[in-house]
C-alpha atoms as a PDB file:
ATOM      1  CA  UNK A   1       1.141  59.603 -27.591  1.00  0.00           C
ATOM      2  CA  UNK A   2       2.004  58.700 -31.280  1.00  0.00           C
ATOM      3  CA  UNK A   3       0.392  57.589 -33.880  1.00  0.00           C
ATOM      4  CA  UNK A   4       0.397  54.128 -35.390  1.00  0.00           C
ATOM      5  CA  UNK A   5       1.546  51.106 -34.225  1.00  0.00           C
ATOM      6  CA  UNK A   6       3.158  52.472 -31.352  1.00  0.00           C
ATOM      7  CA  UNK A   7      -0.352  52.669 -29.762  1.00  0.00           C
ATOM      8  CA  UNK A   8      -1.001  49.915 -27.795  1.00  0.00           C
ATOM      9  CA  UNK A   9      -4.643  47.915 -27.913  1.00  0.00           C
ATOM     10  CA  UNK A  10      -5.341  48.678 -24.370  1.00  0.00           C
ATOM     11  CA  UNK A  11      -4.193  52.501 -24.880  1.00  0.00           C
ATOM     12  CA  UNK A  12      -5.949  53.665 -27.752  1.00  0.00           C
ATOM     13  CA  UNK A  13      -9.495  54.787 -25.640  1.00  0.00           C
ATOM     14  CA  UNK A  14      -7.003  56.904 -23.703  1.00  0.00           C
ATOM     15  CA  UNK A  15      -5.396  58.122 -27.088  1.00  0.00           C
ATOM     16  CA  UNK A  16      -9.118  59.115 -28.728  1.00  0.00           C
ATOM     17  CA  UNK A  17      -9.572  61.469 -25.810  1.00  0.00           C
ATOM     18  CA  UNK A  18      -6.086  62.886 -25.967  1.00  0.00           C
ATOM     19  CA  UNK A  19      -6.510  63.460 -29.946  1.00  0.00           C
ATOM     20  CA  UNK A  20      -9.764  65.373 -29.071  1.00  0.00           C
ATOM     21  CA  UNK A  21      -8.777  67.767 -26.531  1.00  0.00           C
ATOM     22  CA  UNK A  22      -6.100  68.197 -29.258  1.00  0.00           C
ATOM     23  CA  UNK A  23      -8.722  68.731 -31.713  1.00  0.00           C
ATOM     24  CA  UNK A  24     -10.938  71.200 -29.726  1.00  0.00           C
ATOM     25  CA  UNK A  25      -7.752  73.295 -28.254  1.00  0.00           C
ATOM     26  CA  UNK A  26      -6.758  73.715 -32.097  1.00  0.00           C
ATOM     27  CA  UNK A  27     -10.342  74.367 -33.743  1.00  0.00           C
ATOM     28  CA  UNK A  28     -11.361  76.719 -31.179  1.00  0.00           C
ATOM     29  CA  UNK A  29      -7.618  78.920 -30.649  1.00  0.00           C
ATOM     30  CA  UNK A  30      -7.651  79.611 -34.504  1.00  0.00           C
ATOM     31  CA  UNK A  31     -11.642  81.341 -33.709  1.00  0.00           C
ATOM     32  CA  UNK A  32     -10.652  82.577 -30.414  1.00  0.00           C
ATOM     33  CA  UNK A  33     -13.132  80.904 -28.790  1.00  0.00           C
ATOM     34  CA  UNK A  34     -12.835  80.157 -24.943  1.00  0.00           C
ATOM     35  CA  UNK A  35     -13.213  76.231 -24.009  1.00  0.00           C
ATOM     36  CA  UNK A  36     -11.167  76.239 -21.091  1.00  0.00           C
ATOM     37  CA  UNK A  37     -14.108  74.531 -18.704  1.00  0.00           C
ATOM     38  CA  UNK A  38     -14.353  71.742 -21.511  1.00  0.00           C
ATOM     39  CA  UNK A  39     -10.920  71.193 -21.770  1.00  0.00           C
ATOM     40  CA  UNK A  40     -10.395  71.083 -18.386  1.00  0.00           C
ATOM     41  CA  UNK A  41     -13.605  68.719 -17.505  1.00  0.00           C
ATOM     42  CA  UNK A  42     -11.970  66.573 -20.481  1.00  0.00           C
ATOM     43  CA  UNK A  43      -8.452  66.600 -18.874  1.00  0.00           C
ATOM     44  CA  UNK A  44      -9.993  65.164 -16.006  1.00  0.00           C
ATOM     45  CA  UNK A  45     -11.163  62.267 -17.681  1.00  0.00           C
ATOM     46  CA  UNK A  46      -8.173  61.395 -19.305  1.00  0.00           C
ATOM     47  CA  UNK A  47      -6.308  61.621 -16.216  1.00  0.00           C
ATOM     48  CA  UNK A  48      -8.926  59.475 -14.112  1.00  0.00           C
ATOM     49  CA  UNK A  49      -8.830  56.787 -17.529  1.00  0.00           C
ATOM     50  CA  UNK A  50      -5.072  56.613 -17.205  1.00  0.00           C
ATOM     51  CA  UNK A  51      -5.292  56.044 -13.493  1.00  0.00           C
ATOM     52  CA  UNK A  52      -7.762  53.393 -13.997  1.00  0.00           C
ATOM     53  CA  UNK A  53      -5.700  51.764 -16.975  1.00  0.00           C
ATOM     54  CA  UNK A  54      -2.533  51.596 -15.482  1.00  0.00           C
ATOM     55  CA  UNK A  55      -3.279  51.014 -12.180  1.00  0.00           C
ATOM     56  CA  UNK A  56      -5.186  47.739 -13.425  1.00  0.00           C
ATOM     57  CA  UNK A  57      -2.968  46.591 -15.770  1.00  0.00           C
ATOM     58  CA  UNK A  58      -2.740  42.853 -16.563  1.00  0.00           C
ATOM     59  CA  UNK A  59       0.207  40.313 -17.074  1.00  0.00           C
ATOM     60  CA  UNK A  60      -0.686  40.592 -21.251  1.00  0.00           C
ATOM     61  CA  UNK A  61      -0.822  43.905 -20.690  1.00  0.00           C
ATOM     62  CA  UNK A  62       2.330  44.378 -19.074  1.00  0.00           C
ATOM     63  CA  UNK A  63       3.681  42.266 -21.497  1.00  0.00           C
ATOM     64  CA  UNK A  64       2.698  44.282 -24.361  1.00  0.00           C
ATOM     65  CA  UNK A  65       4.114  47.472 -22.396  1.00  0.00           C
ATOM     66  CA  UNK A  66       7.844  45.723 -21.976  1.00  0.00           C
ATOM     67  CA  UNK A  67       8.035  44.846 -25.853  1.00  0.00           C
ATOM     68  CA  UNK A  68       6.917  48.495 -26.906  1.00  0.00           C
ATOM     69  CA  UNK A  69       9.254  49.879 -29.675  1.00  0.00           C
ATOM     70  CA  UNK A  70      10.065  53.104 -27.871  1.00  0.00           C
ATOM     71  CA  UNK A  71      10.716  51.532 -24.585  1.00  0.00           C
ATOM     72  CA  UNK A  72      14.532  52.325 -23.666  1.00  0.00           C
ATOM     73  CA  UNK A  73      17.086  49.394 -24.832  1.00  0.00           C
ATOM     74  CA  UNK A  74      20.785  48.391 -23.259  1.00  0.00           C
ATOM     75  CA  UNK A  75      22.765  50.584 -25.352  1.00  0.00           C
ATOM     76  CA  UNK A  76      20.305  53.834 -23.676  1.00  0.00           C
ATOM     77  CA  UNK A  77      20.919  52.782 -20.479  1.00  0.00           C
ATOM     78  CA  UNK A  78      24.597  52.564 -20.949  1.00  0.00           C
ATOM     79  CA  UNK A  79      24.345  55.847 -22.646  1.00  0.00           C
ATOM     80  CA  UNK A  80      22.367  57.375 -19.843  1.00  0.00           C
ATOM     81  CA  UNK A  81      23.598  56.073 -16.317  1.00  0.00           C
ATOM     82  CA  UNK A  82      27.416  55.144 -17.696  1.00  0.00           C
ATOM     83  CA  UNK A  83      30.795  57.335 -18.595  1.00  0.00           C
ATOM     84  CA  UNK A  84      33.625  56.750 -21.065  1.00  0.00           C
ATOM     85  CA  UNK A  85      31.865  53.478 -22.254  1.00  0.00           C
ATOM     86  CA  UNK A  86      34.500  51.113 -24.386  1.00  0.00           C
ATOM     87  CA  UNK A  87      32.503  48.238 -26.342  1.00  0.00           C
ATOM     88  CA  UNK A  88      34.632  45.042 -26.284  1.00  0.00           C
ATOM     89  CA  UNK A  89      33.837  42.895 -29.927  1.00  0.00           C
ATOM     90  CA  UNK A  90      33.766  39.372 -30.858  1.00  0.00           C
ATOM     91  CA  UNK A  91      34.150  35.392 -28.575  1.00  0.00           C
ATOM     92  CA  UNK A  92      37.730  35.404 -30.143  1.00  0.00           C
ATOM     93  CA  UNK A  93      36.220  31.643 -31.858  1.00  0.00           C
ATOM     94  CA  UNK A  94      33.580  32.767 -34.447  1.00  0.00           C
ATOM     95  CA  UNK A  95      32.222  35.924 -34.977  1.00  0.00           C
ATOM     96  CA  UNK A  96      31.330  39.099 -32.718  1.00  0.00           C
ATOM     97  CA  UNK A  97      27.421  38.767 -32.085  1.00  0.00           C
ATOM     98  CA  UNK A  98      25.410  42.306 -32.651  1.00  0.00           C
ATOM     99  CA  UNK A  99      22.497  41.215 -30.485  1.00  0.00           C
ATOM    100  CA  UNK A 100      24.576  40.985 -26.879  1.00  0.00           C
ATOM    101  CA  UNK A 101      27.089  44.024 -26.609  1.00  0.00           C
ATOM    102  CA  UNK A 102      29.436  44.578 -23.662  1.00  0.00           C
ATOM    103  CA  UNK A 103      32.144  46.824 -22.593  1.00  0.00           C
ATOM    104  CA  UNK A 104      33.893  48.586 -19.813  1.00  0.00           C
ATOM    105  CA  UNK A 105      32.686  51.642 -18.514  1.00  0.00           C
ATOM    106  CA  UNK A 106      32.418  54.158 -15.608  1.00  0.00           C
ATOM    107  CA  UNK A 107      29.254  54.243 -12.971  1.00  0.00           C
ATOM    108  CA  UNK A 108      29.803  57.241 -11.186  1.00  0.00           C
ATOM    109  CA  UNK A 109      33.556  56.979 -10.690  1.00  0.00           C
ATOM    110  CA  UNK A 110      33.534  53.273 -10.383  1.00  0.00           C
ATOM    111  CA  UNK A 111      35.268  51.275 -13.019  1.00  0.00           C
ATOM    112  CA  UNK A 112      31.993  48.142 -14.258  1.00  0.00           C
ATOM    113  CA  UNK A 113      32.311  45.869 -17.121  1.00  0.00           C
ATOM    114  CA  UNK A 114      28.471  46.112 -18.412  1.00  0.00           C
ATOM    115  CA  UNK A 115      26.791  43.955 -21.134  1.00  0.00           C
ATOM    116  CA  UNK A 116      23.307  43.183 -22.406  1.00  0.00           C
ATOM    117  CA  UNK A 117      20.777  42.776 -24.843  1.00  0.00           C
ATOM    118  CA  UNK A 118      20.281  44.762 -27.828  1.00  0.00           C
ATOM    119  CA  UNK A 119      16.956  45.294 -30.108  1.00  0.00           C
ATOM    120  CA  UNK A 120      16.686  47.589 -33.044  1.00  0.00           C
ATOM    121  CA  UNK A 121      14.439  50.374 -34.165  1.00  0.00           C
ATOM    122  CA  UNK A 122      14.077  50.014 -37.395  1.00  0.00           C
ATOM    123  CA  UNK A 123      14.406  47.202 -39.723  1.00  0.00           C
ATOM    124  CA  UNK A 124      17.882  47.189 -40.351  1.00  0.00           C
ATOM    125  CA  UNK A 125      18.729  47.921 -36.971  1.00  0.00           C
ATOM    126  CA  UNK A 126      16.814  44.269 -35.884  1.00  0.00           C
ATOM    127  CA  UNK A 127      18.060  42.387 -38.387  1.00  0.00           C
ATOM    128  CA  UNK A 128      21.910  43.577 -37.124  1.00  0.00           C
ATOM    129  CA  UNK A 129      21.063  43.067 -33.721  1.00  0.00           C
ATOM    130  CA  UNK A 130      18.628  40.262 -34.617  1.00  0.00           C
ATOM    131  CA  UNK A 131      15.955  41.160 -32.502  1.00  0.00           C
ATOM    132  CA  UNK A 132      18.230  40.731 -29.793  1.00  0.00           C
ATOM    133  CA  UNK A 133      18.125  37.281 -29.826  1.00  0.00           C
ATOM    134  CA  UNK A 134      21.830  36.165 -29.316  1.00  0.00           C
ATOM    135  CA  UNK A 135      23.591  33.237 -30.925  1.00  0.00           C
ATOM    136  CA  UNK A 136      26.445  30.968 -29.147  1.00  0.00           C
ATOM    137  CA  UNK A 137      29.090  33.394 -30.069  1.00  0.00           C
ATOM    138  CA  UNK A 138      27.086  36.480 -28.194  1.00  0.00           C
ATOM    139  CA  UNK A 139      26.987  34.629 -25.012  1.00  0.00           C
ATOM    140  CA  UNK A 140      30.555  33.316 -25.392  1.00  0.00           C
ATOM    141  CA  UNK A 141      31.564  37.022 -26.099  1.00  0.00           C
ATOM    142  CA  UNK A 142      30.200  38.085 -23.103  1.00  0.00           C
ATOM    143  CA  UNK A 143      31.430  34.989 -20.881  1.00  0.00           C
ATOM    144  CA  UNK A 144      34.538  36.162 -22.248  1.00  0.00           C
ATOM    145  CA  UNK A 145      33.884  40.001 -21.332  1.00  0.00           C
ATOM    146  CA  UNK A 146      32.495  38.687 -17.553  1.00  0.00           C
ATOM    147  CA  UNK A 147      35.988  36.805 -17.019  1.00  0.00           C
ATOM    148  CA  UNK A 148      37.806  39.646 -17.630  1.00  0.00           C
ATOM    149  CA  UNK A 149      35.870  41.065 -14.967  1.00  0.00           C
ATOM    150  CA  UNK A 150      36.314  39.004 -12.324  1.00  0.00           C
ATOM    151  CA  UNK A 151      40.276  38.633 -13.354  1.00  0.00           C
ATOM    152  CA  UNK A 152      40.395  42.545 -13.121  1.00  0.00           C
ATOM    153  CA  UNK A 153      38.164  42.802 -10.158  1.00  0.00           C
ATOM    154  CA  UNK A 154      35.641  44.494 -11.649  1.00  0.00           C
ATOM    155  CA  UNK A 155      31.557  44.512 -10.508  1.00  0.00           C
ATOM    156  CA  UNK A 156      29.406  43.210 -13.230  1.00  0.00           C
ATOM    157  CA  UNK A 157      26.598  44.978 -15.047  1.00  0.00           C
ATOM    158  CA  UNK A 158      24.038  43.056 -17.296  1.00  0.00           C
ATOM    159  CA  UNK A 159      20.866  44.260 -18.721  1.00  0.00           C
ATOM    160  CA  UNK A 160      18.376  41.695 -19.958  1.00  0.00           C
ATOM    161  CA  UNK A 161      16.066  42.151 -22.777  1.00  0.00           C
ATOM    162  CA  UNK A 162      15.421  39.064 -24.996  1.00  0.00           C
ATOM    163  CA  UNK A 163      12.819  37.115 -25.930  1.00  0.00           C
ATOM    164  CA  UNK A 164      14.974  34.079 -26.058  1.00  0.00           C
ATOM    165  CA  UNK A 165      18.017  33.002 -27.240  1.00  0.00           C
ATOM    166  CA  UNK A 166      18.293  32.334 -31.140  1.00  0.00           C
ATOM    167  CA  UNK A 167      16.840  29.321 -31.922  1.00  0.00           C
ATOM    168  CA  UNK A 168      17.623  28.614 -35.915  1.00  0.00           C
ATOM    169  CA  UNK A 169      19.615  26.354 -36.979  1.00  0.00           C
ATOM    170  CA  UNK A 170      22.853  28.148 -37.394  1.00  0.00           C
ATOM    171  CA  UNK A 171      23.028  28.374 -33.559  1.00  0.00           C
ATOM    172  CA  UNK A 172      22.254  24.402 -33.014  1.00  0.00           C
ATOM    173  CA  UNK A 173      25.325  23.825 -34.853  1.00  0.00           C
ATOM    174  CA  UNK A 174      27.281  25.900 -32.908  1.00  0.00           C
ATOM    175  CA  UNK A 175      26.002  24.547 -29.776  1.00  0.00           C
ATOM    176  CA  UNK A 176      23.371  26.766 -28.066  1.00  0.00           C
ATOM    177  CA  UNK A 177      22.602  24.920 -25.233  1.00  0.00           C
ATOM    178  CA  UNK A 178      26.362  24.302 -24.615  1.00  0.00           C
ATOM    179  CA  UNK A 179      27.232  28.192 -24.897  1.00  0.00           C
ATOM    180  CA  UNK A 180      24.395  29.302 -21.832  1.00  0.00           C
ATOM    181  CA  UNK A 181      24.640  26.512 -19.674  1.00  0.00           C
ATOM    182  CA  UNK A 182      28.858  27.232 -19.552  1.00  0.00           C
ATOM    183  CA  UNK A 183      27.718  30.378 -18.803  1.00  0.00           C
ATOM    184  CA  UNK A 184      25.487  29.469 -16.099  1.00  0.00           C
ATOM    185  CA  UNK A 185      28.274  27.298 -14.789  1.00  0.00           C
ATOM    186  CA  UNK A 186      30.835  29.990 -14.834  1.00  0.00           C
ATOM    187  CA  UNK A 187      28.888  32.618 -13.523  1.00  0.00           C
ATOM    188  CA  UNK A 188      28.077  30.841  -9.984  1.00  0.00           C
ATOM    189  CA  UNK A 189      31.888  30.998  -9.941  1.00  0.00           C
ATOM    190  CA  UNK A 190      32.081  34.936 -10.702  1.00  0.00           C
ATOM    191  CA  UNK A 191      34.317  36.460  -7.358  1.00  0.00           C
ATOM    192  CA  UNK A 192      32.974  40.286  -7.875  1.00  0.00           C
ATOM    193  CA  UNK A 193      29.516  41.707  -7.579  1.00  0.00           C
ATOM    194  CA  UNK A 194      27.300  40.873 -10.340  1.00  0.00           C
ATOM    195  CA  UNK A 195      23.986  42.958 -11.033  1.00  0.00           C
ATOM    196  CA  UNK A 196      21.321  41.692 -13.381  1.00  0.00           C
ATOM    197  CA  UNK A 197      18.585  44.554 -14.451  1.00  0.00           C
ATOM    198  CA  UNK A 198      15.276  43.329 -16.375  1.00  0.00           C
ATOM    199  CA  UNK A 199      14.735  46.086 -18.605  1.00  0.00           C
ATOM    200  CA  UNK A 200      11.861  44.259 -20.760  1.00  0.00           C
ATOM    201  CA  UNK A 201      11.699  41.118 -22.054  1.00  0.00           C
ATOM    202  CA  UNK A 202      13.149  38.344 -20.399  1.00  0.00           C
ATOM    203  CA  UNK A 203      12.850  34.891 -22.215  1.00  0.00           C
ATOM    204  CA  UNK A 204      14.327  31.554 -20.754  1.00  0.00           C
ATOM    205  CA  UNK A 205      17.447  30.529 -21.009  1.00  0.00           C
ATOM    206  CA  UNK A 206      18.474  33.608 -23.327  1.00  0.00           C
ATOM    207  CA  UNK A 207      17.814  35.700 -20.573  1.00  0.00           C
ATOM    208  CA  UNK A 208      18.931  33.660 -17.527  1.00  0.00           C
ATOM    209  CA  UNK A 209      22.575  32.795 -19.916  1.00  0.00           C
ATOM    210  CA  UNK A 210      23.670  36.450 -18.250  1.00  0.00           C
ATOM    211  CA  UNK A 211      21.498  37.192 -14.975  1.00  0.00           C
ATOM    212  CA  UNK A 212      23.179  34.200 -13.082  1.00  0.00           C
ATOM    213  CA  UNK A 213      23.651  37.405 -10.574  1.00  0.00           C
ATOM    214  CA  UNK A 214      23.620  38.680  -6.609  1.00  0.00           C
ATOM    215  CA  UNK A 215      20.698  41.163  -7.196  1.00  0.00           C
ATOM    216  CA  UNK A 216      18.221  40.643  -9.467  1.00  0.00           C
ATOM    217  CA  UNK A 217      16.411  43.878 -10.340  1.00  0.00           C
ATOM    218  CA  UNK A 218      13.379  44.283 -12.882  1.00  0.00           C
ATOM    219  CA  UNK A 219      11.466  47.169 -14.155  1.00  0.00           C
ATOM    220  CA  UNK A 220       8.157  47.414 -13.056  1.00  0.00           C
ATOM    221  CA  UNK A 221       6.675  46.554 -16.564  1.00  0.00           C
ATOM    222  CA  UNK A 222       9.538  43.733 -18.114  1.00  0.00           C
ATOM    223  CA  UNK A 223       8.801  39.760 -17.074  1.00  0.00           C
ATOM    224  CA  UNK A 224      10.876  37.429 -16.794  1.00  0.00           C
ATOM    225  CA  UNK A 225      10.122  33.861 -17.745  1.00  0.00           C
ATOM    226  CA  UNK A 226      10.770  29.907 -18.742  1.00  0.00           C
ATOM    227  CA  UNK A 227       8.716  30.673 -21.845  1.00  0.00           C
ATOM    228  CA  UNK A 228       6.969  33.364 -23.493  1.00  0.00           C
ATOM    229  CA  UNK A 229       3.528  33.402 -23.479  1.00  0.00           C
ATOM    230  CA  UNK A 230       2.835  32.445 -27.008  1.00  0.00           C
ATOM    231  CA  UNK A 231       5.366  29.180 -26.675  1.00  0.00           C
ATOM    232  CA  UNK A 232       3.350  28.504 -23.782  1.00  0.00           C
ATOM    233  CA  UNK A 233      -0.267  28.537 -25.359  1.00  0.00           C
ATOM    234  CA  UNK A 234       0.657  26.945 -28.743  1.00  0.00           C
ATOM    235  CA  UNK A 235       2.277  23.842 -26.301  1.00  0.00           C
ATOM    236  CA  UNK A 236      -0.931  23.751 -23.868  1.00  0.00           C
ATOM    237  CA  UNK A 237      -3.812  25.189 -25.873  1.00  0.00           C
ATOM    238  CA  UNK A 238      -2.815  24.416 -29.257  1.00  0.00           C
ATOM    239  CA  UNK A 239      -3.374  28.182 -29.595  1.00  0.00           C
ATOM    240  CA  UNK A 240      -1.310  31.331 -29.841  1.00  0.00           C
ATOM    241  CA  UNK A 241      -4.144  33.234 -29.463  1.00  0.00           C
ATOM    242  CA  UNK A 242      -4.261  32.138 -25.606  1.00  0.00           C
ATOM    243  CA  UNK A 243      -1.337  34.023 -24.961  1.00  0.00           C
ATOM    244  CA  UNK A 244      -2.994  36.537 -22.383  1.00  0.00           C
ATOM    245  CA  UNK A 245      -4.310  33.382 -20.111  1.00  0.00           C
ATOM    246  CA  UNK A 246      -0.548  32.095 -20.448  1.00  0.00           C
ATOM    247  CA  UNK A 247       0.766  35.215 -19.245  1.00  0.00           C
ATOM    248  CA  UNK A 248      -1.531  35.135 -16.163  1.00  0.00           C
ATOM    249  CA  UNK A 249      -0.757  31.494 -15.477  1.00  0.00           C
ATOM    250  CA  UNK A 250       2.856  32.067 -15.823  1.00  0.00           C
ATOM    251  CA  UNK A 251       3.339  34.694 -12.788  1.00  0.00           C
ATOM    252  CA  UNK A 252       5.618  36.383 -15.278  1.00  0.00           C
ATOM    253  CA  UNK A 253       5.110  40.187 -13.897  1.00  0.00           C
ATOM    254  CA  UNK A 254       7.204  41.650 -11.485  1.00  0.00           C
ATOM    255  CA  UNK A 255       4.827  41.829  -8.489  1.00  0.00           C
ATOM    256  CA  UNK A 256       4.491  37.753  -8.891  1.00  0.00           C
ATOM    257  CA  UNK A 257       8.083  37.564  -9.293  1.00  0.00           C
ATOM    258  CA  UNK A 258       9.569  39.280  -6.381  1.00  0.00           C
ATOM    259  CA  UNK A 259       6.760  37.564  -3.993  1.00  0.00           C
ATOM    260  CA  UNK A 260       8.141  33.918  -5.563  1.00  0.00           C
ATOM    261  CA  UNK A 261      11.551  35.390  -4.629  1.00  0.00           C
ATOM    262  CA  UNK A 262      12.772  35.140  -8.229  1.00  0.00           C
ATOM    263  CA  UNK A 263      13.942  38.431  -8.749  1.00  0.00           C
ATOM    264  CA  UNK A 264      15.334  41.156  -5.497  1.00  0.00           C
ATOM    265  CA  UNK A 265      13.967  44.508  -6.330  1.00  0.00           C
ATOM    266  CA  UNK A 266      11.031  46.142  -8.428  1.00  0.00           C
ATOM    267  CA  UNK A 267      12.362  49.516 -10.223  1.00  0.00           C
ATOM    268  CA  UNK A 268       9.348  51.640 -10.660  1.00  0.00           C
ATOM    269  CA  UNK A 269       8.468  52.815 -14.320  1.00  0.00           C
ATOM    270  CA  UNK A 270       7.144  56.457 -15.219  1.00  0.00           C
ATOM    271  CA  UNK A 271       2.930  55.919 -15.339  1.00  0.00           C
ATOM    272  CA  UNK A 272       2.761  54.983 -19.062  1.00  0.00           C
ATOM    273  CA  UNK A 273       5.829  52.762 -19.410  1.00  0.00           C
ATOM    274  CA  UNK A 274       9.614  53.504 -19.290  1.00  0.00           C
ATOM    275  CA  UNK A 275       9.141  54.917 -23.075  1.00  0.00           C
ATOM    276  CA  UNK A 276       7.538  57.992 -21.106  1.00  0.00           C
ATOM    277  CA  UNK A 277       9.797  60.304 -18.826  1.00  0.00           C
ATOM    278  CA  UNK A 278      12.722  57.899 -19.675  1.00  0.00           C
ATOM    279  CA  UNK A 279      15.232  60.253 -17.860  1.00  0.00           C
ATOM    280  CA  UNK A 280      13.067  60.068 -14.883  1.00  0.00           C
ATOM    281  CA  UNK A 281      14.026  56.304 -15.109  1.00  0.00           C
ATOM    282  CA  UNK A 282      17.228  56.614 -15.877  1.00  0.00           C
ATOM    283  CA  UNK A 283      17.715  58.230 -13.078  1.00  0.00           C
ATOM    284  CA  UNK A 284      15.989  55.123 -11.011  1.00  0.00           C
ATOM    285  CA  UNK A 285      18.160  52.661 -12.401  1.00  0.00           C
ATOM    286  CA  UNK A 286      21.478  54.540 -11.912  1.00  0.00           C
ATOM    287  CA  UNK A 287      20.754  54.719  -8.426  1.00  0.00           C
ATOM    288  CA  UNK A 288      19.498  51.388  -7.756  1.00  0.00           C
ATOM    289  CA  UNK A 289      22.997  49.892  -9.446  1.00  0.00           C
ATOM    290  CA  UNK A 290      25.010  52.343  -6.696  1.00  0.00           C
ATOM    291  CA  UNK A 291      23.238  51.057  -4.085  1.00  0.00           C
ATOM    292  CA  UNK A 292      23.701  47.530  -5.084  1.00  0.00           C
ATOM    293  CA  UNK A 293      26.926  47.105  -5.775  1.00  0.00           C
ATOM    294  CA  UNK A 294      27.779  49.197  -2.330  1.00  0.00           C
ATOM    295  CA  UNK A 295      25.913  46.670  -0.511  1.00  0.00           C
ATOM    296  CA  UNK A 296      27.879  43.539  -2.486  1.00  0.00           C
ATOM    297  CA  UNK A 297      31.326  45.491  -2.607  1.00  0.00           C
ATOM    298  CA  UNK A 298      31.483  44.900   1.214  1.00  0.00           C
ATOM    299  CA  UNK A 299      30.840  41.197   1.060  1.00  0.00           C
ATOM    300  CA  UNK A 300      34.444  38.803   0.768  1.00  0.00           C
ATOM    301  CA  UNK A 301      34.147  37.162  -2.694  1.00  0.00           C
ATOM    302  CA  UNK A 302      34.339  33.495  -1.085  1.00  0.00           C
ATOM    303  CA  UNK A 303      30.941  34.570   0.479  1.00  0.00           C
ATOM    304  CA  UNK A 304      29.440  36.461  -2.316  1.00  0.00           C
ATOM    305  CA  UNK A 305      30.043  33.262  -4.184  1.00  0.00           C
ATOM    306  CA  UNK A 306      28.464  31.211  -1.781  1.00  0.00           C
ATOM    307  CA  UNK A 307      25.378  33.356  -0.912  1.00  0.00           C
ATOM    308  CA  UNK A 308      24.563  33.410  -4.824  1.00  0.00           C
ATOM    309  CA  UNK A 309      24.836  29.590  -5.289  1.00  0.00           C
ATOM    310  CA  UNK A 310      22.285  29.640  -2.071  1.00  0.00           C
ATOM    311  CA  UNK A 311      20.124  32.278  -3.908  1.00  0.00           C
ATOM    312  CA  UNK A 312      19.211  29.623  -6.806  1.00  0.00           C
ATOM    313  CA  UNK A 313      19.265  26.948  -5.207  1.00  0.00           C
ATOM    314  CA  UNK A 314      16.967  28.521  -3.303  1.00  0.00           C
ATOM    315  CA  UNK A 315      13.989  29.262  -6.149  1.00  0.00           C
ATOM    316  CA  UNK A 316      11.775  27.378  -6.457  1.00  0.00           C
ATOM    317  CA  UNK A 317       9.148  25.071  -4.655  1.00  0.00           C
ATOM    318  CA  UNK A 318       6.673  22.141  -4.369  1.00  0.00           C
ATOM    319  CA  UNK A 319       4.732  20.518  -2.385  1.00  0.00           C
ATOM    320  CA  UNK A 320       3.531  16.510  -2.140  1.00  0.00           C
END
């Protein structure tokens, strides 16, 4: 682990013993001292409190995980699991929005058109992509991008990781609410394969404006949700602060997710989050989207449209 922000609450008893068997390994090499029984009995600890941390994680907690600064953003992926990637710019009516990129590109010999959120890492980086938080024009760009798809017969490819669309008031004038739900619309009405991947956070109608999709897939550690947790306590506890007892109530993880039948598959993240052994889960995610869009590519569009019109009308339930 790092130090610094990048430590987690929840993390840093795991990161104390770490930093000592650091310490002691250090200390006692430069007096060539042996230690190796302490070490060792100290190993085991750490490996026993990581077992017990992560196997017992809660919905804050996985929360926390899927908005980690190191955890792996679209552009990664597309970098990691995609060849000869060709970023397509601008809604061809306002501007080109940096916070929802899109492109064509190759998965393994297969011609995609892929597109998704985009964070930052530093400051300047988030205030480009704004946080990822798209305006109108980003999800008009990537209607626009998803059209050309389906005219070229191409499979879709979208990653989702927003909080939420933006909501300031530059994007109320141009119509927000008008630029997703077109986007729902148009999507139900998408003829090729689409695959939707939850790669961390995914916040209302930001995130659903490009996962209107065949197969929803989410990383272990990413939710997916109406509202994130702190919109939800400030509007029923008057309380930011609640946050953690909105995430719970929310079933916004991915095990209370796939058992509500909101999302299709769980991809399963390296032990300490998909910031550790990111190849590992590159690797999980490539082969995931092959095996997907096999499974759709055999299905005659007039069916794939109707069986994903089926699939949301589907969610969702009540009882008298």
């Amino acid at each position: 682990m790092k130090h610094g922000t990048e430590i987690l609450e929840f993390e840093k008893p795991l990161f104390e013993l770490e930093r000592m068997i650091d310490h002691l390994r250090s200390h006692y090499q430069q007096h060539d001292l042996k230690v190796d029984d302490e070490i060792k009995n100290l190993e085991a600890k750490v490996a026993k409190l990581r077992d017990d941390i992560y196997s017992n994680l809660t919905p804050w907690q996985r929360v926390m995980i899927a908005r980690h600064p190191r955890r792996p953003y679209t552009l990664d992926y597309i970098s990691a699991c995609f060849e000869e990637f060709v970023e397509l710019h601008g809604d061809r009516r306002y501007s080109d929005d940096r916070a929802l990129i899109g492109g064509f590109a190759m998965l393994h010999g297969k011609r995609v058109m892929v597109i998704g959120h985009q964070k930052g890492r530093d400051t300047k980086e988030r205030t480009l992509r704004n946080f990822g938080m798209a305006h109108p024009e980003g999800y008009r760009k990537a209607l626009r991008l998803m059209q050309t798809a389906s005219r070229f017969n191409l499979p879709i490819i979208s990653f989702v990781d927003t909080p939420g669309a933006y909501p300031g008031i530059a994007a109320e004038e141009r119509h927000i609410s008008e630029a997703i739900a077109l986007n729902l619309k148009e999507m139900f009405g998408l003829r090729v394969p689409v695959v939707s991947v939850i790669i961390g956070e995914g916040g209302s109608g930001g995130a659903l404006g490009i996962a209107v999709a065949d197969r929803i897939l989410i990383l272990e550690n990413s939710y997916y949700s109406v509202i994130s947790p702190e919109g939800c306590a400030a509007i029923l506890w008057k309380d930011r602060k609640q946050a953690p007892q909105a995430a719970e109530a929310l079933k916004m993880g991915a095990p209370q997710l796939l058992e509500l039948g909101l999302v299709d598959e769980i991809i399963p993240e390296p032990v300490q989050g998909a910031h550790h052994q990111a190849d590992l889960l590159f690797a999980k995610v490539k082969s995931a989207l092959l095996k997907n869009l096999d499974a759709l590519e055999k299905i005659a569009p007039d069916t794939l449209v109707k069986k994903r019109m089926d699939k949301f009308r589907a969610m969702g339930s009540f009882t008298y």
